[in-house]
N, C-alpha and C. Protein backbone atom coordinates (compact mmCIF):
# COMPACT_ATOMS: atom_id res chain seq x y z
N UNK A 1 2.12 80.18 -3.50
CA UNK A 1 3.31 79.80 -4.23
C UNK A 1 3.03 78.53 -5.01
N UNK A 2 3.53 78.49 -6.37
CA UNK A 2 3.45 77.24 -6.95
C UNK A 2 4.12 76.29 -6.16
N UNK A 3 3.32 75.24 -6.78
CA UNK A 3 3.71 73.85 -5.94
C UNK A 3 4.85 73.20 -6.98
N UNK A 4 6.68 72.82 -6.94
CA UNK A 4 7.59 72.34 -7.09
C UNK A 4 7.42 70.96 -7.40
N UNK A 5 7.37 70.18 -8.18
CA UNK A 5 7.14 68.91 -8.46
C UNK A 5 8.85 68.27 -7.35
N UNK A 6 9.98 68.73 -7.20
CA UNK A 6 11.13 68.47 -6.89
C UNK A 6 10.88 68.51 -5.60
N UNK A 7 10.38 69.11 -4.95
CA UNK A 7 10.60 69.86 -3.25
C UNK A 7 10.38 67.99 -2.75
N UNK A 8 9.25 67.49 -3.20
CA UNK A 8 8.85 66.54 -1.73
C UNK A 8 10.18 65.46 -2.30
N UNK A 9 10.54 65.07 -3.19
CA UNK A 9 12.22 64.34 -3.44
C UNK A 9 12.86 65.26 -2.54
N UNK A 10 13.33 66.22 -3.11
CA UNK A 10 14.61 67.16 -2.06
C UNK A 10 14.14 67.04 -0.84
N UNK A 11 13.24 67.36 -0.21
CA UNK A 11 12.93 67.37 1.15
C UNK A 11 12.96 66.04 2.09
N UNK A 12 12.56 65.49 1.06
CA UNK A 12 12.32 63.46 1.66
C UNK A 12 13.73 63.29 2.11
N UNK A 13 14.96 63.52 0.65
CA UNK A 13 16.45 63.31 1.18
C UNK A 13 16.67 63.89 2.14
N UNK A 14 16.44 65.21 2.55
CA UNK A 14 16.89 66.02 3.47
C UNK A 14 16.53 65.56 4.85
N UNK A 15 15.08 65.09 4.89
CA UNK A 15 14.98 64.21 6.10
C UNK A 15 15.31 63.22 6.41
N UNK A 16 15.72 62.55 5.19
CA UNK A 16 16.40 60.95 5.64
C UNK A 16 17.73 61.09 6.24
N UNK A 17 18.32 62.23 5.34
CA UNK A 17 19.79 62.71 6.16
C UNK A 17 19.81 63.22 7.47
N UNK A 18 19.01 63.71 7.64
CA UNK A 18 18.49 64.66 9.13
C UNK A 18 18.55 63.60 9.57
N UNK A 19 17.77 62.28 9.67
CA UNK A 19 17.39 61.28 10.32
C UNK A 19 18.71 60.46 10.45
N UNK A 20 19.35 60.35 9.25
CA UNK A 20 21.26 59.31 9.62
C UNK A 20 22.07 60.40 10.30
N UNK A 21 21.96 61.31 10.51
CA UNK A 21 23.09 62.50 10.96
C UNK A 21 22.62 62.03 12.55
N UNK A 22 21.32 62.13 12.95
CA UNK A 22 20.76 62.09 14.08
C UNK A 22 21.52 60.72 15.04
N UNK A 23 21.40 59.72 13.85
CA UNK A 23 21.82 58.07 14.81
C UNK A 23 22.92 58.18 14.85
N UNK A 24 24.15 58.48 13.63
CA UNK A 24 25.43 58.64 13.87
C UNK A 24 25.53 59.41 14.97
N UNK A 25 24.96 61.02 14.97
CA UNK A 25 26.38 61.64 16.17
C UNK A 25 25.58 61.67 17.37
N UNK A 26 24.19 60.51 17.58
CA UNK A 26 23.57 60.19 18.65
C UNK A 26 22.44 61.72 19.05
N UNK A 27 22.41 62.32 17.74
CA UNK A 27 21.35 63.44 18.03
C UNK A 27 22.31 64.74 18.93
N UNK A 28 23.04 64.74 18.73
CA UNK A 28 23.80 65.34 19.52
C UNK A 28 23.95 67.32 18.48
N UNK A 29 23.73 66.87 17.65
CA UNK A 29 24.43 67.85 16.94
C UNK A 29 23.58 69.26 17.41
N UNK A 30 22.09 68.86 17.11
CA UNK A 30 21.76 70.32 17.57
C UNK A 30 21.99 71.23 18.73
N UNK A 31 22.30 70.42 19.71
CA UNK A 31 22.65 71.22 21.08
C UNK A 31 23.72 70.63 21.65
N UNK A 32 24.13 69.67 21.53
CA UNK A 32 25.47 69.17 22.50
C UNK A 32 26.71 69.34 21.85
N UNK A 33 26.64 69.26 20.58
CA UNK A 33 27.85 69.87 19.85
C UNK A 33 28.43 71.36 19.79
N UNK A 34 29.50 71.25 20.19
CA UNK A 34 29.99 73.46 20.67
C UNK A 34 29.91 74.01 18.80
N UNK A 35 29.37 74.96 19.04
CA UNK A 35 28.43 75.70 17.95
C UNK A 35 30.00 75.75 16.97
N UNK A 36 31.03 76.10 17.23
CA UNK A 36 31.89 76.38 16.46
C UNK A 36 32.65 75.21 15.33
N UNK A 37 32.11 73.86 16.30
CA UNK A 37 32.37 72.91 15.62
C UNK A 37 31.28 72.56 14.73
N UNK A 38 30.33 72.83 14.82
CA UNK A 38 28.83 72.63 13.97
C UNK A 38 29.62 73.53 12.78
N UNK A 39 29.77 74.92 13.07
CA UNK A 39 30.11 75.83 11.95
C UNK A 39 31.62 75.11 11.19
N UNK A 40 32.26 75.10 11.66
CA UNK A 40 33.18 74.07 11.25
C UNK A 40 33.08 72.97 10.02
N UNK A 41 31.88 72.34 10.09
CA UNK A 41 31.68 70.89 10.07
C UNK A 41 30.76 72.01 8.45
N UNK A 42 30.17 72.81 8.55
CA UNK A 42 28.92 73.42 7.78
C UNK A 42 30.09 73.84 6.25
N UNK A 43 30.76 74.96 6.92
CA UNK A 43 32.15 75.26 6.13
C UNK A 43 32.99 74.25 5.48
N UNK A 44 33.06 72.65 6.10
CA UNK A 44 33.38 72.33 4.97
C UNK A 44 32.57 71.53 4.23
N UNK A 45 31.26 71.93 4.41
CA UNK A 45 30.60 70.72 3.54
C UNK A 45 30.33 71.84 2.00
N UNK A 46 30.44 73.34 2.31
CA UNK A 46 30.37 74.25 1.58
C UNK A 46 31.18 74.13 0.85
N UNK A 47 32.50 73.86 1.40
CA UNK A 47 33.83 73.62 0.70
C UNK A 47 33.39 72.68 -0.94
N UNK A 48 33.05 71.48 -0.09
CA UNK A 48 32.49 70.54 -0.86
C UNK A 48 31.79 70.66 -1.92
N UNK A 49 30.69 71.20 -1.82
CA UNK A 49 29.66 72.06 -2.89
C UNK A 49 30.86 73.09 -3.71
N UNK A 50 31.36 73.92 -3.26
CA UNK A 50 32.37 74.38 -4.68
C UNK A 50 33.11 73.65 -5.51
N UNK A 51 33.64 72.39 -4.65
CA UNK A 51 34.71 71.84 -5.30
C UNK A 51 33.78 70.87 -6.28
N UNK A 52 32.64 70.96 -5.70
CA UNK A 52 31.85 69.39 -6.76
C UNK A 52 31.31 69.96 -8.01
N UNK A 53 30.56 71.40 -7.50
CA UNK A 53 30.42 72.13 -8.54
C UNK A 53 31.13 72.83 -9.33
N UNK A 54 32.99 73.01 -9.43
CA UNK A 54 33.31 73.00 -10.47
C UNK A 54 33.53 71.53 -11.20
N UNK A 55 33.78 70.32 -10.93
CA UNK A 55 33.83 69.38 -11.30
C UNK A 55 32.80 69.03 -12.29
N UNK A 56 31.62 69.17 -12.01
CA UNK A 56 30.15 69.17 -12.52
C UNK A 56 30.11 70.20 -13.94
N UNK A 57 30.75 71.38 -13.54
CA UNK A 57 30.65 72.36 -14.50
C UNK A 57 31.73 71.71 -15.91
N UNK A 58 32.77 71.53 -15.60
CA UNK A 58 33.78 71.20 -16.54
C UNK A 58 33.02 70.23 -17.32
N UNK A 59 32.47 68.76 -16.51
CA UNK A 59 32.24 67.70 -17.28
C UNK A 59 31.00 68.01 -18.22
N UNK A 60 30.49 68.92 -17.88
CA UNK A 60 28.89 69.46 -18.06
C UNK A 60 29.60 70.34 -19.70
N UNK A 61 30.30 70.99 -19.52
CA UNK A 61 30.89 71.78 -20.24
C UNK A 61 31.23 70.89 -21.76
N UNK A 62 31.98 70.10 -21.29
CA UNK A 62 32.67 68.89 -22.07
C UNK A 62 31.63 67.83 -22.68
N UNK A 63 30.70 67.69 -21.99
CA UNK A 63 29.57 66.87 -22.89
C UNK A 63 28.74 68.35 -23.47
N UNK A 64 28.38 68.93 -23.41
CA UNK A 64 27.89 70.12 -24.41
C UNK A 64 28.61 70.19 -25.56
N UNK A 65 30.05 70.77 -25.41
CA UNK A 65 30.69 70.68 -26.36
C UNK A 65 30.68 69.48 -27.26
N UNK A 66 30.77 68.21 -27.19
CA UNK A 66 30.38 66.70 -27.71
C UNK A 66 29.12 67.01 -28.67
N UNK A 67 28.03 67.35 -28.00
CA UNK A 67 26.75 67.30 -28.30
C UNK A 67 26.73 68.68 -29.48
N UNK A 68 27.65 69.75 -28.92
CA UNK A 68 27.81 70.28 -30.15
C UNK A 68 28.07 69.78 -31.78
N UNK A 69 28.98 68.93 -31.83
CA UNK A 69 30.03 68.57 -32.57
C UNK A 69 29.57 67.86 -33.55
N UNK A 70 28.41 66.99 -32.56
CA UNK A 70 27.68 65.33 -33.34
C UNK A 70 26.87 65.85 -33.98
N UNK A 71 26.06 67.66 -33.94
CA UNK A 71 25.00 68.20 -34.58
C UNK A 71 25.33 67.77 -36.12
């Protein structure tokens, strides 16, 4: 597989978060937390991701259109 110039950024964040999630809920999450609340907690971060990504889309939308205009 080609090698992603992005992955070792994305991945670095992903472990640093792995790593603050860990001290906040004391490492607890992978096994001491009841699975339904994990799923819980997952659902709304999903939530999150829709709601940011229409936000993203509109403004994204709205500077295109701009960039149209100034042609």
């Amino acid at each position: 597989m080609k090698k992603r110039p992005f992955y070792s950024e994305y991945f670095s964040r992903v472990r640093r978060r792995l790593k603050a999630g860990a001290e906040e809920y004391e490492d607890k999450s992978l096994e001491a937390r009841p699975l339904p609340e994990v799923i819980d907690e997952l659902r709304q971060e999903l939530e999150d991701i829709g709601g940011w990504s229409a936000i993203v889309h509109h403004r994204l939308t709205q500077w295109l259109k701009h960039l149209e205009r100034d042609r």
